[in-house]
C-alpha atoms as a PDB file:
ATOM      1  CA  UNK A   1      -1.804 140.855 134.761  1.00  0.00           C
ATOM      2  CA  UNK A   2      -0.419 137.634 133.402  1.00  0.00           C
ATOM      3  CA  UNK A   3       0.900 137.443 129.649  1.00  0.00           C
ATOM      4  CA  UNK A   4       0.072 133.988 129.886  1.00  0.00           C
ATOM      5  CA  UNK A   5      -1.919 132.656 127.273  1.00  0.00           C
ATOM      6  CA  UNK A   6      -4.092 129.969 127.518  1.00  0.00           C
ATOM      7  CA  UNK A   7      -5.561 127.804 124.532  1.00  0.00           C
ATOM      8  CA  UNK A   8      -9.534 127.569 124.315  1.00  0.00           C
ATOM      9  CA  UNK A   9     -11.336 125.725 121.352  1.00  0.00           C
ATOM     10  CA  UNK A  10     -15.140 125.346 120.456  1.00  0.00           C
ATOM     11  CA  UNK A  11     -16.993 122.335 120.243  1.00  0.00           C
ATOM     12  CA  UNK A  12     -17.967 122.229 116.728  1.00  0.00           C
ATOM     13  CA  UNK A  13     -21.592 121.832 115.997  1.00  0.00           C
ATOM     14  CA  UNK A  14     -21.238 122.830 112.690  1.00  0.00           C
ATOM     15  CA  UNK A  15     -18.363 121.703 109.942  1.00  0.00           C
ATOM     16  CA  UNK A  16     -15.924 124.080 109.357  1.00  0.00           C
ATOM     17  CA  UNK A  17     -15.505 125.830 105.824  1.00  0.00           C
ATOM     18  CA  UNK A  18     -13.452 123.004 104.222  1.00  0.00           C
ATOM     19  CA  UNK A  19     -10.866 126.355 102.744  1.00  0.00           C
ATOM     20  CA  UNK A  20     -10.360 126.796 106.679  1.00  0.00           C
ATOM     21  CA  UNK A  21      -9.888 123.582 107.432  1.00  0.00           C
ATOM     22  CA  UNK A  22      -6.752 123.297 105.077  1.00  0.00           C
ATOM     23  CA  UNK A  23      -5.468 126.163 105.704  1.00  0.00           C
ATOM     24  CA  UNK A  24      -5.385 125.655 109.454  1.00  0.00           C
ATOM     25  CA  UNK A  25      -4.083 121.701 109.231  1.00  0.00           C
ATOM     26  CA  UNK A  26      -1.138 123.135 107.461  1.00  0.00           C
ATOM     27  CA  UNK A  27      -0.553 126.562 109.764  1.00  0.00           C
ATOM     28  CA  UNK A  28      -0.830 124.224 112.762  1.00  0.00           C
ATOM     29  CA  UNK A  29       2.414 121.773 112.508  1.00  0.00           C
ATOM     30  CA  UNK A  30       4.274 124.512 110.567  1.00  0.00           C
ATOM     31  CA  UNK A  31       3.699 126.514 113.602  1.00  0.00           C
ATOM     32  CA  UNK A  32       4.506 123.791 116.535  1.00  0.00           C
ATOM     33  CA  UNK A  33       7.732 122.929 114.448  1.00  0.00           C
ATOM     34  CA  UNK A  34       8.548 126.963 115.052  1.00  0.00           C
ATOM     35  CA  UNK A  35       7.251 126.769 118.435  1.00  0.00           C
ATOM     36  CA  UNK A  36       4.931 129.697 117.543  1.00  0.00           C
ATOM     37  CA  UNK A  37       1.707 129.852 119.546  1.00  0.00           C
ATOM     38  CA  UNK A  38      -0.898 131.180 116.868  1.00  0.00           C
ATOM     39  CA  UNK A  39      -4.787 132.379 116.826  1.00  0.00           C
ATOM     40  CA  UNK A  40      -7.696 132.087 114.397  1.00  0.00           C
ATOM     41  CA  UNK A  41      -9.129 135.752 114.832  1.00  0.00           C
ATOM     42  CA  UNK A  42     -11.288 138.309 112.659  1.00  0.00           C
ATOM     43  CA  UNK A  43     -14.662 137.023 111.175  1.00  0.00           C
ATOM     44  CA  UNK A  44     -13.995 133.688 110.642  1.00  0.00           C
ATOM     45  CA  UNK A  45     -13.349 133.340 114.261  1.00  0.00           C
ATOM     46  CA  UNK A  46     -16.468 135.253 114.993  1.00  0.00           C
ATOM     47  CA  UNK A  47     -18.412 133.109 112.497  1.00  0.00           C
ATOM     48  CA  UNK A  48     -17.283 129.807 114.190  1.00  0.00           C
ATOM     49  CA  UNK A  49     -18.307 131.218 117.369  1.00  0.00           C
ATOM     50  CA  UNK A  50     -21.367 132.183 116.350  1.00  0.00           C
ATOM     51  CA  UNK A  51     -22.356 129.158 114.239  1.00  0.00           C
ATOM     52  CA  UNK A  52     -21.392 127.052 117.114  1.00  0.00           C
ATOM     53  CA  UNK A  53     -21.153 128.718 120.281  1.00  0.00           C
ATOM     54  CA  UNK A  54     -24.552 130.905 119.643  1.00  0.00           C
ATOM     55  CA  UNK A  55     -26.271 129.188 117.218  1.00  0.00           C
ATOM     56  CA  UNK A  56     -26.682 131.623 115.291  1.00  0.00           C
ATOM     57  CA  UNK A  57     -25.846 132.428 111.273  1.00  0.00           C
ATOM     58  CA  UNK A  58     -23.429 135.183 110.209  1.00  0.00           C
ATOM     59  CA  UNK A  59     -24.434 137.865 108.237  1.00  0.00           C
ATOM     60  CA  UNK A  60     -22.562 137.834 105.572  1.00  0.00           C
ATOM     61  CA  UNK A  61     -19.818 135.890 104.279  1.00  0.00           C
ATOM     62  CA  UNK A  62     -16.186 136.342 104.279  1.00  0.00           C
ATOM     63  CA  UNK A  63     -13.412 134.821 101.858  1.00  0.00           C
ATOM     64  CA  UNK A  64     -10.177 135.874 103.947  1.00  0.00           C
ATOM     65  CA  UNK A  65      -8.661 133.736 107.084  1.00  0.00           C
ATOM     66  CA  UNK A  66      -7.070 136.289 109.605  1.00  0.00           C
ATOM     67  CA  UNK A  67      -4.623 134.885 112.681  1.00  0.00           C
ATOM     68  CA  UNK A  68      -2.075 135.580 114.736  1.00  0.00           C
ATOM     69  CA  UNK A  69       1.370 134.071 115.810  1.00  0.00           C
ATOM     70  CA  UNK A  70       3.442 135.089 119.103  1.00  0.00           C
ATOM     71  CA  UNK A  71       7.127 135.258 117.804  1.00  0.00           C
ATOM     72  CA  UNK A  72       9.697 135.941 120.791  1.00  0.00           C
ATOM     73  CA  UNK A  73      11.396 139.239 120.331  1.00  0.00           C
ATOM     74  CA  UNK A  74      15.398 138.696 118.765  1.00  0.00           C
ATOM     75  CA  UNK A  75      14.749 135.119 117.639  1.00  0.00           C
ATOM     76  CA  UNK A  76      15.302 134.574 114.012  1.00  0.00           C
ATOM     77  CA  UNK A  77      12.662 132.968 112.144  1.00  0.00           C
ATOM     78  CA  UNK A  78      13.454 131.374 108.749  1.00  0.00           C
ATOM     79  CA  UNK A  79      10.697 131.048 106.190  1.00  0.00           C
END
């Protein structure tokens, strides 16, 4: 097993919620300055997926943006 992780995206069909668009322009370089590897995850990566992997439309809505960051263990992170 390999704890490598490697970085996928999705061709967007669609546009993306503009809220989740801002959101992730500003996570992104505050991120790669950290040198934090991060994930869009929970239903607003399933909707994106399903919108434009699947074609299909979710089922309900959702008003929260859940992710992810990889932080090595003992370094120090300043916020």
């Amino acid at each position: 097993m390999s704890n490598e992780s490697h970085q996928h995206s999705v061709p967007l069909n669609s546009p993306v919620d503009p809220s989740v668009a801002r959101v992730l322009r500003v996570l992104g370089p505050i991120a790669r300055s950290l040198k934090c590897e991060y994930f869009l995850a929970g239903a607003t990566a399933r909707d994106l997926i399903l919108v434009n992997v699947h074609g299909l439309r979710p089922g309900r809505a959702t008003r929260d943006i859940d992710f992810g960051i990889a932080v090595r263990a003992g370094r120090n992170l300043n916020f």
